[in-house]
C-alpha atoms as a PDB file:
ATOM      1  CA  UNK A   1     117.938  99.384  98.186  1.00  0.00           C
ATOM      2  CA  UNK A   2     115.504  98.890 101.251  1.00  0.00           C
ATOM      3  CA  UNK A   3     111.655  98.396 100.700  1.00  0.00           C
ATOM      4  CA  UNK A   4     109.652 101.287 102.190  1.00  0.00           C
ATOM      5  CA  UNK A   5     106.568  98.666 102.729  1.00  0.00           C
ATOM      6  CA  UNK A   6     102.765 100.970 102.249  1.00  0.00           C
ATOM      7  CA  UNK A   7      99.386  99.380 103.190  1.00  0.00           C
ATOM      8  CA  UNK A   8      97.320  98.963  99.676  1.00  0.00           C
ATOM      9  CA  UNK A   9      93.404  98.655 100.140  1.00  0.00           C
ATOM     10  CA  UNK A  10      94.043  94.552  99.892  1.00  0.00           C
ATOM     11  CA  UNK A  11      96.668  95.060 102.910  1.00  0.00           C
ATOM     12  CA  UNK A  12      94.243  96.842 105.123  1.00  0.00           C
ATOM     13  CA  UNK A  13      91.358  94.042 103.943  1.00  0.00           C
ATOM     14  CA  UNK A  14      93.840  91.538 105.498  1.00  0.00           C
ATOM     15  CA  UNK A  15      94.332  93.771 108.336  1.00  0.00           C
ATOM     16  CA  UNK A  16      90.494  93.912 109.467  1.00  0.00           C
ATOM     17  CA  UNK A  17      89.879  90.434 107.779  1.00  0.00           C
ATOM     18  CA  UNK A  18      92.884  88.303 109.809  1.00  0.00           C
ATOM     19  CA  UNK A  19      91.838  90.445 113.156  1.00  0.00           C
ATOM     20  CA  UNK A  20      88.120  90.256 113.341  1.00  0.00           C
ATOM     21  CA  UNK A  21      87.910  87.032 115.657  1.00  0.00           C
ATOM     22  CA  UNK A  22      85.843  87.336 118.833  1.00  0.00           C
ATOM     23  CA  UNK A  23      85.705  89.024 121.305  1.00  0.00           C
ATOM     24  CA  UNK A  24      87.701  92.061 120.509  1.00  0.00           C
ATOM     25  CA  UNK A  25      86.761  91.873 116.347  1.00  0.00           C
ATOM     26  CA  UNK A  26      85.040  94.969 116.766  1.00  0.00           C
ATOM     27  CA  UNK A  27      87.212  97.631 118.604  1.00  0.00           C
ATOM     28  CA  UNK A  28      89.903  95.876 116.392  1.00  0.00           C
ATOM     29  CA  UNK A  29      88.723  96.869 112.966  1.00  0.00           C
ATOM     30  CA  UNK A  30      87.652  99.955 114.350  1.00  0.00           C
ATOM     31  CA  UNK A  31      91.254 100.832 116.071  1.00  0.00           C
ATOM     32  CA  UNK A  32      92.710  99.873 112.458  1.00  0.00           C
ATOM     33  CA  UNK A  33      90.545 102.131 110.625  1.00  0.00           C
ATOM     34  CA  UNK A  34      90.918 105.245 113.539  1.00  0.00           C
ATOM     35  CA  UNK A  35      94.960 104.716 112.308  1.00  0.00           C
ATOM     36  CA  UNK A  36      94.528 104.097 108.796  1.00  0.00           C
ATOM     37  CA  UNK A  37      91.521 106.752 108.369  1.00  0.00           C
ATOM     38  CA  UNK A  38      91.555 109.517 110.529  1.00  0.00           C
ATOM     39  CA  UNK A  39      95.587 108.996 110.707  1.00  0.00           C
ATOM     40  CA  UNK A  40      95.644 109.118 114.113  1.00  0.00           C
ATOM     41  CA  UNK A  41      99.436 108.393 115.605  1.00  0.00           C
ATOM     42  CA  UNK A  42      99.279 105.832 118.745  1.00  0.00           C
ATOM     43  CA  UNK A  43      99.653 108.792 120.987  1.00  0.00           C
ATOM     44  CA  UNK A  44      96.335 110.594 119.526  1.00  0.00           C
ATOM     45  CA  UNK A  45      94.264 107.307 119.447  1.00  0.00           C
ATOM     46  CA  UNK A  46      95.399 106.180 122.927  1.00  0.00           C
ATOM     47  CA  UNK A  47      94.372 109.898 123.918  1.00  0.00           C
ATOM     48  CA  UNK A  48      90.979 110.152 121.940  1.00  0.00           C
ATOM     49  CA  UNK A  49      88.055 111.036 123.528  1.00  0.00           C
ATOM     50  CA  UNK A  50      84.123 109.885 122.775  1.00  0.00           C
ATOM     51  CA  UNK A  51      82.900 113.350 122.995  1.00  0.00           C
ATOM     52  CA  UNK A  52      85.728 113.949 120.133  1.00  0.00           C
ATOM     53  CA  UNK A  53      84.230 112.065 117.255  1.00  0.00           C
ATOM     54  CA  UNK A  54      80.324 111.604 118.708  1.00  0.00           C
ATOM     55  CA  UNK A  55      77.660 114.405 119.514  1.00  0.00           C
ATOM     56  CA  UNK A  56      75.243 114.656 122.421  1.00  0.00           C
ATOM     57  CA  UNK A  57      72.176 112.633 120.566  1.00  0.00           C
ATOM     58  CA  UNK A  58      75.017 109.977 120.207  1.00  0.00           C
ATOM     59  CA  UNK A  59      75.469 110.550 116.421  1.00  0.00           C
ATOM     60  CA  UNK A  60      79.126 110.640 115.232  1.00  0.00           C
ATOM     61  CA  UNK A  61      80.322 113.867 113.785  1.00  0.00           C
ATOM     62  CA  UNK A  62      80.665 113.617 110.235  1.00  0.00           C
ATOM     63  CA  UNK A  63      83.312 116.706 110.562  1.00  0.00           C
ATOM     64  CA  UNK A  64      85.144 117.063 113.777  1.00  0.00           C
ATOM     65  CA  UNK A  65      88.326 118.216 115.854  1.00  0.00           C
ATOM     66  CA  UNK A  66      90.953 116.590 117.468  1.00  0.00           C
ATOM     67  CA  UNK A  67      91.717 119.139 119.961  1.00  0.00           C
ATOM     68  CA  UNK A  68      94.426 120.284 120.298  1.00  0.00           C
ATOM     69  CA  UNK A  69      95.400 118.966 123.593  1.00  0.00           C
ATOM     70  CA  UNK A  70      95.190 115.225 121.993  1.00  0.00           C
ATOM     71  CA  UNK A  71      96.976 116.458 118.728  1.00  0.00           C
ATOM     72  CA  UNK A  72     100.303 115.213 118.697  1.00  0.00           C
ATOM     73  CA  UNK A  73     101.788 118.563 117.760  1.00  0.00           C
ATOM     74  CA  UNK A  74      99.866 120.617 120.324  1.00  0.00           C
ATOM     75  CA  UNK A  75      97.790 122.395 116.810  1.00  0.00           C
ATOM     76  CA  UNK A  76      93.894 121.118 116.695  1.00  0.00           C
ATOM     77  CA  UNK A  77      93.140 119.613 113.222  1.00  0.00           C
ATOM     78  CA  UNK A  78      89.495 118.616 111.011  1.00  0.00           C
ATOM     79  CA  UNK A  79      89.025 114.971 110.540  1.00  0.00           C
ATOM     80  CA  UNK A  80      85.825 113.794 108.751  1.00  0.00           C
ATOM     81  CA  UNK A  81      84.410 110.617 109.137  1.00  0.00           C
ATOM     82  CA  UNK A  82      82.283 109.612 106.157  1.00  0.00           C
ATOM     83  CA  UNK A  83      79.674 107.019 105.448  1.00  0.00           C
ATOM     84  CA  UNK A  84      81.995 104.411 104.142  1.00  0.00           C
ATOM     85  CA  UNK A  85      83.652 103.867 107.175  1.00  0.00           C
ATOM     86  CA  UNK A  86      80.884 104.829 109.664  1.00  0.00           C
ATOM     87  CA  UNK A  87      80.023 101.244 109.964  1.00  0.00           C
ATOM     88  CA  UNK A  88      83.641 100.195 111.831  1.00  0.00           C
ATOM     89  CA  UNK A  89      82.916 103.112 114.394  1.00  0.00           C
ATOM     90  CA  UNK A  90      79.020 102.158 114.673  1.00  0.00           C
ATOM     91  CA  UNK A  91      79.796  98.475 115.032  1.00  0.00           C
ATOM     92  CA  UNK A  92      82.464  99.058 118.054  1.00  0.00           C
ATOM     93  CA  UNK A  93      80.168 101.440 119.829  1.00  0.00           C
ATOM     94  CA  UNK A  94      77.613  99.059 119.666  1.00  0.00           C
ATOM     95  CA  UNK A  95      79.769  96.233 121.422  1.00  0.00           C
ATOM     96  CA  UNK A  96      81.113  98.557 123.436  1.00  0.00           C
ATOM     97  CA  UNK A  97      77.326  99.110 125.083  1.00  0.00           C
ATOM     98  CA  UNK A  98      76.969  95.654 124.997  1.00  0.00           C
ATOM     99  CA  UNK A  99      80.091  95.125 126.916  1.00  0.00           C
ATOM    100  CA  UNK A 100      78.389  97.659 129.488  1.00  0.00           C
ATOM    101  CA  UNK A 101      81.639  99.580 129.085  1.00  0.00           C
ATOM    102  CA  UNK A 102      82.332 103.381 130.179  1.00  0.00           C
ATOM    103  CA  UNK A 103      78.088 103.873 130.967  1.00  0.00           C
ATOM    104  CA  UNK A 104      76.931 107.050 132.673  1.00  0.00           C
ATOM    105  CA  UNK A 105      73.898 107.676 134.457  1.00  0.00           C
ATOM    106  CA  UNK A 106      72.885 110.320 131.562  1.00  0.00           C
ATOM    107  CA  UNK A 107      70.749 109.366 128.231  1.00  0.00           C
ATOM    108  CA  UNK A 108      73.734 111.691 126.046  1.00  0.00           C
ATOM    109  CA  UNK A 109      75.763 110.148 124.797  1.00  0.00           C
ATOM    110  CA  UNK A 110      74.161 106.670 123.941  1.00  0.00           C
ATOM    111  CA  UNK A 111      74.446 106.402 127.907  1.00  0.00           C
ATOM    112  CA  UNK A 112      78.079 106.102 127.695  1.00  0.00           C
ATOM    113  CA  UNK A 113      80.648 109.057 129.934  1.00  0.00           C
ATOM    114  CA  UNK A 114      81.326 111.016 127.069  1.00  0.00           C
ATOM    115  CA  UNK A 115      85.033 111.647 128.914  1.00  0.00           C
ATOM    116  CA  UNK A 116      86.386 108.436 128.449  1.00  0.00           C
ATOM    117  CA  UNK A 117      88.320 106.809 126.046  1.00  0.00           C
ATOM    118  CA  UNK A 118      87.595 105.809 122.417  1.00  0.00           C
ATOM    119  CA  UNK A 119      89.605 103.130 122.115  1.00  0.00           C
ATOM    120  CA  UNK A 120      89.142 100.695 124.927  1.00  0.00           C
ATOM    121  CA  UNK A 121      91.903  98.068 125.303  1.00  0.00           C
ATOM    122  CA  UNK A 122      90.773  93.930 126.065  1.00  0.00           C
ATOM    123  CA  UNK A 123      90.301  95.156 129.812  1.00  0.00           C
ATOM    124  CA  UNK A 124      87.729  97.927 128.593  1.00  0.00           C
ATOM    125  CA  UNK A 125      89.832 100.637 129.895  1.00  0.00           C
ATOM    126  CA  UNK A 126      91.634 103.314 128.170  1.00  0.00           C
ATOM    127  CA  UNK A 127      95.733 102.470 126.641  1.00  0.00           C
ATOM    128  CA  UNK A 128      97.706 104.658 128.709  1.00  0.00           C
ATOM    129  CA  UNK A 129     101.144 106.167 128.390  1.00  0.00           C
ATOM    130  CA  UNK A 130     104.079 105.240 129.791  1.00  0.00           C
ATOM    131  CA  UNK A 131     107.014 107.222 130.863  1.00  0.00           C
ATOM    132  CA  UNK A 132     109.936 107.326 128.247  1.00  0.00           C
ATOM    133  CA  UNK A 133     112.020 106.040 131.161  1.00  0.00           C
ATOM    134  CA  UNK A 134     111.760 105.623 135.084  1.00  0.00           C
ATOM    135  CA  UNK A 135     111.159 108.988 136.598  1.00  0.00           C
ATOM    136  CA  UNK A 136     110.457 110.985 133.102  1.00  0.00           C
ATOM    137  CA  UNK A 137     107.767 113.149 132.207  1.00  0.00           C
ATOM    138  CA  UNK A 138     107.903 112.514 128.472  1.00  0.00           C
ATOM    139  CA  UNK A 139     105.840 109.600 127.490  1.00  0.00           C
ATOM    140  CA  UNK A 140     105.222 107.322 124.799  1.00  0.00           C
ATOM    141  CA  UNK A 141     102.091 105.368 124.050  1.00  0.00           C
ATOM    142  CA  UNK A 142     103.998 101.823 124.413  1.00  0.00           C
ATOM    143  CA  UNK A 143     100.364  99.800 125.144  1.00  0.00           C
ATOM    144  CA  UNK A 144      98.961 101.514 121.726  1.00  0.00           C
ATOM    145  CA  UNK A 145     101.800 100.593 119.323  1.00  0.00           C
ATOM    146  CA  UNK A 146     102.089  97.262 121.012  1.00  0.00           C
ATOM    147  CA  UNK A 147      98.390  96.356 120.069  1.00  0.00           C
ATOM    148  CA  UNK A 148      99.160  98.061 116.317  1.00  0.00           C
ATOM    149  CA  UNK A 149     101.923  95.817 115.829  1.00  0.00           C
ATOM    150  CA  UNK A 150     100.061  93.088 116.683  1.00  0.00           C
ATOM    151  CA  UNK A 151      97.518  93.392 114.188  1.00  0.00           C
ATOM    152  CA  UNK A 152     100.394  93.255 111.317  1.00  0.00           C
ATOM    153  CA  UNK A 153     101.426  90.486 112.731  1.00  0.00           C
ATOM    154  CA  UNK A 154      98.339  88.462 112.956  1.00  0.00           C
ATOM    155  CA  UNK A 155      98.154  89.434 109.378  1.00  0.00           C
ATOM    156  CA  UNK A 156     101.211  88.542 108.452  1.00  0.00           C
ATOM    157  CA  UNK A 157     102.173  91.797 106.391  1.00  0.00           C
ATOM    158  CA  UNK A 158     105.965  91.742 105.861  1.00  0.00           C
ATOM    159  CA  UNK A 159     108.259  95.055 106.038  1.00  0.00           C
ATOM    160  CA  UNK A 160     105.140  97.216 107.745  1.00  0.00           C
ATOM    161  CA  UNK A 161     105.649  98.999 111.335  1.00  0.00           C
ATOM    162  CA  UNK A 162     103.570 100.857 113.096  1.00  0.00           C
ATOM    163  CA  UNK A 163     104.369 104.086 111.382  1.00  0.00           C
ATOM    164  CA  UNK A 164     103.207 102.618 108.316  1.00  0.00           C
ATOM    165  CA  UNK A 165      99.715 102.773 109.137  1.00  0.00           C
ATOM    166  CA  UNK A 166      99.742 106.867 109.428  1.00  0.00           C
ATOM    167  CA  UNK A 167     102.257 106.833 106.185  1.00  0.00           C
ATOM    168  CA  UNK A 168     100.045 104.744 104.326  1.00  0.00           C
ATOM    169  CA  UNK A 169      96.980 107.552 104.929  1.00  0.00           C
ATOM    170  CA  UNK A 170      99.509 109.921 103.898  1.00  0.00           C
ATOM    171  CA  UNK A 171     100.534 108.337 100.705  1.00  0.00           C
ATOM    172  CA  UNK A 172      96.300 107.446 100.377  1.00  0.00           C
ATOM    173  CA  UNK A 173      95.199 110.831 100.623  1.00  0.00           C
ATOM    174  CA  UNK A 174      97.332 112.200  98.511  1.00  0.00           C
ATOM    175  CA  UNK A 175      96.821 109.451  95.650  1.00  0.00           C
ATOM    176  CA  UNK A 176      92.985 110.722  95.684  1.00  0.00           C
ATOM    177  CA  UNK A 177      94.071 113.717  94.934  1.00  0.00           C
ATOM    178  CA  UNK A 178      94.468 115.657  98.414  1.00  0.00           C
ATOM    179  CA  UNK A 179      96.198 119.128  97.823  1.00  0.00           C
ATOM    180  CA  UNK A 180      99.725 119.413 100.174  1.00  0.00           C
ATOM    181  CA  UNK A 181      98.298 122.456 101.882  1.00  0.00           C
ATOM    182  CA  UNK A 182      95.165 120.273 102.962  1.00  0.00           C
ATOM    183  CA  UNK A 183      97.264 117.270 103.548  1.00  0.00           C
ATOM    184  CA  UNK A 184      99.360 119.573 105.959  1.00  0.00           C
ATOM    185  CA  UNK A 185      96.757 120.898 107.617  1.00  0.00           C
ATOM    186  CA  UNK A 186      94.841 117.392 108.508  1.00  0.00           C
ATOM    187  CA  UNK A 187      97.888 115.524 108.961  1.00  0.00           C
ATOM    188  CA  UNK A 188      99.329 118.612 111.310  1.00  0.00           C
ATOM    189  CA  UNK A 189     102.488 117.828 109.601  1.00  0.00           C
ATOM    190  CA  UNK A 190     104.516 121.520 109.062  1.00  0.00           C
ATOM    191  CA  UNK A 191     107.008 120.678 106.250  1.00  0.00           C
ATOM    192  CA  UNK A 192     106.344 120.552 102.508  1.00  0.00           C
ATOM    193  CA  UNK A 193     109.400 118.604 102.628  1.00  0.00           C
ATOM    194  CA  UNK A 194     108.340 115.736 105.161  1.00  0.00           C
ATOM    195  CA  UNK A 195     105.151 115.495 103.096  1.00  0.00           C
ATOM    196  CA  UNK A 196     106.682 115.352  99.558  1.00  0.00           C
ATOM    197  CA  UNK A 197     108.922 112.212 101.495  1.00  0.00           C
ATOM    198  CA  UNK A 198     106.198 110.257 102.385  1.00  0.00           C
ATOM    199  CA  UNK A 199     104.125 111.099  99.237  1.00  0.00           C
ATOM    200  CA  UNK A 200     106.590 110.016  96.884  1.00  0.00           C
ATOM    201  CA  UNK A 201     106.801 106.337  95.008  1.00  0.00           C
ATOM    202  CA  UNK A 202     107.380 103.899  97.645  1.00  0.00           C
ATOM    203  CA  UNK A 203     111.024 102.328  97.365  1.00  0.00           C
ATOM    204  CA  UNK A 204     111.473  98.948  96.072  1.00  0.00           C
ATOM    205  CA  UNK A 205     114.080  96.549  95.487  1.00  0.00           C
ATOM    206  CA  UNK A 206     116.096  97.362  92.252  1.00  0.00           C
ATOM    207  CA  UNK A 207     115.194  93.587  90.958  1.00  0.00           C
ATOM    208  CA  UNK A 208     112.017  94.216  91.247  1.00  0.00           C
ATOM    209  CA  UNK A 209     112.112  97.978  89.933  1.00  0.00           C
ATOM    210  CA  UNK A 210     113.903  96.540  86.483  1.00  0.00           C
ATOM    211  CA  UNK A 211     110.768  94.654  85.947  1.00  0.00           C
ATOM    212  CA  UNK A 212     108.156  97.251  86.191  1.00  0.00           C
ATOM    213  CA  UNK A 213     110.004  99.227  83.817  1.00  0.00           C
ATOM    214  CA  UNK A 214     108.206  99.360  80.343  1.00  0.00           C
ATOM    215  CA  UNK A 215     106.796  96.244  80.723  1.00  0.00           C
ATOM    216  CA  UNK A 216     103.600  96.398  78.690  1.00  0.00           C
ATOM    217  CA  UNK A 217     105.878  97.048  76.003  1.00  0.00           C
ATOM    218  CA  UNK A 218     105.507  93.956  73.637  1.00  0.00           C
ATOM    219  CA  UNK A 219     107.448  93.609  70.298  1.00  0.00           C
ATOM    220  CA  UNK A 220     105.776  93.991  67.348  1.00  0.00           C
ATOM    221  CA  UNK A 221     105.337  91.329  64.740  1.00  0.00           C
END
């Protein structure tokens, strides 16, 4: 049987460990944890706005919107951002103003244009879209998903994609204990069904399957 492969919490430690080397460490960890925490799909973090997850005084919302226009199902949803993971999102907006990236003339803000982009790629400028194909106007965040990838390979996590990070904040909510209407309604996923697949044990080899059956069972003496 195939191996659906999740991120554990040692997986995403490798992640931001194996990708923290100068002089993108920063907006990398923090681009991992916008996937793997707020569950954003390429398409939402490549469209993410500052203004989106940071107020006017520059403080980051602790709850917050992704509007619907960035939303990847056209329906606005609440993401929180808590103290625990603050520090990625602190740490990247301080390089970022050290990299002089995205300023504005105006003290809001922490001086940066609170239109642009989030996530800057290694050029400082936003991951765009590209067309599906020559001449389309459905596009696909190729740039995004190519820099995702890229961090599982650096880490050299076997069987994950670049789905797995929003499955694995699927699977991760629901583990502590997220109820399926709430996990619907930040996830913006409609379907009991499609939630209840990618809640469920993650597939593993039969081999392997055998031995995890009863196996603290000893024999008594």
């Amino acid at each position: 049987m195939p191996i659906e492969r999740l991120f554990n919490e040692s997986d995403v430690q490798r992640l931001i460990d194996m990708n923290t080397a100068p002089p993108f460490g920063k907006r990398n960890a923090a681009l991992i944890m916008g996937a793997l925490y707020w569950g954003l799909t390429p398409s939402e973090a490549s469209l993410l706005r500052l203004e989106d997850v940071m107020d006017q005084s520059g403080e980051f919302f602790r709850i917050w919107t992704l509007p619907a226009s960035t939303a990847y199902n056209g329906e606005a949803r609440e993401l929180h951002t808590e103290d625990h993971v603050l520090p990625f999102f602190e740490r990247y907006m301080n390089w970022r103003l050290g990299e002089e990236l995205c300023l504005s003339n105006q003290a809001w803000y922490r001086g940066s244009d609170p239109k642009s982009a989030f996530f800057l790629n290694d050029r400082g400028e936003p991951y765009k879209l590209s067309p599906r194909k020559k001449g389309s106007t459905d596009y696909q965040p190729r740039a995004m998903s190519a820099k995702l990838k890229s961090f599982i390979e650096k880490a050299g996590i076997e069987g994950a994609t670049v789905a797995t990070y929003r499955d694995s904040w699927i699977k991760a909510m629901y583990d502590a204990g997220c109820h399926h209407k709430d996990l619907m309604r930040v996830s913006g996923i409609k379907q009991k069904e499609t939630i209840d697949r990618k809640t469920r044990p993650a597939v593993q080899d039969l081999e392997k399957v055998f031995r995890a059956v009863f196996s603290r069972v000893r024999v008594t003496e």
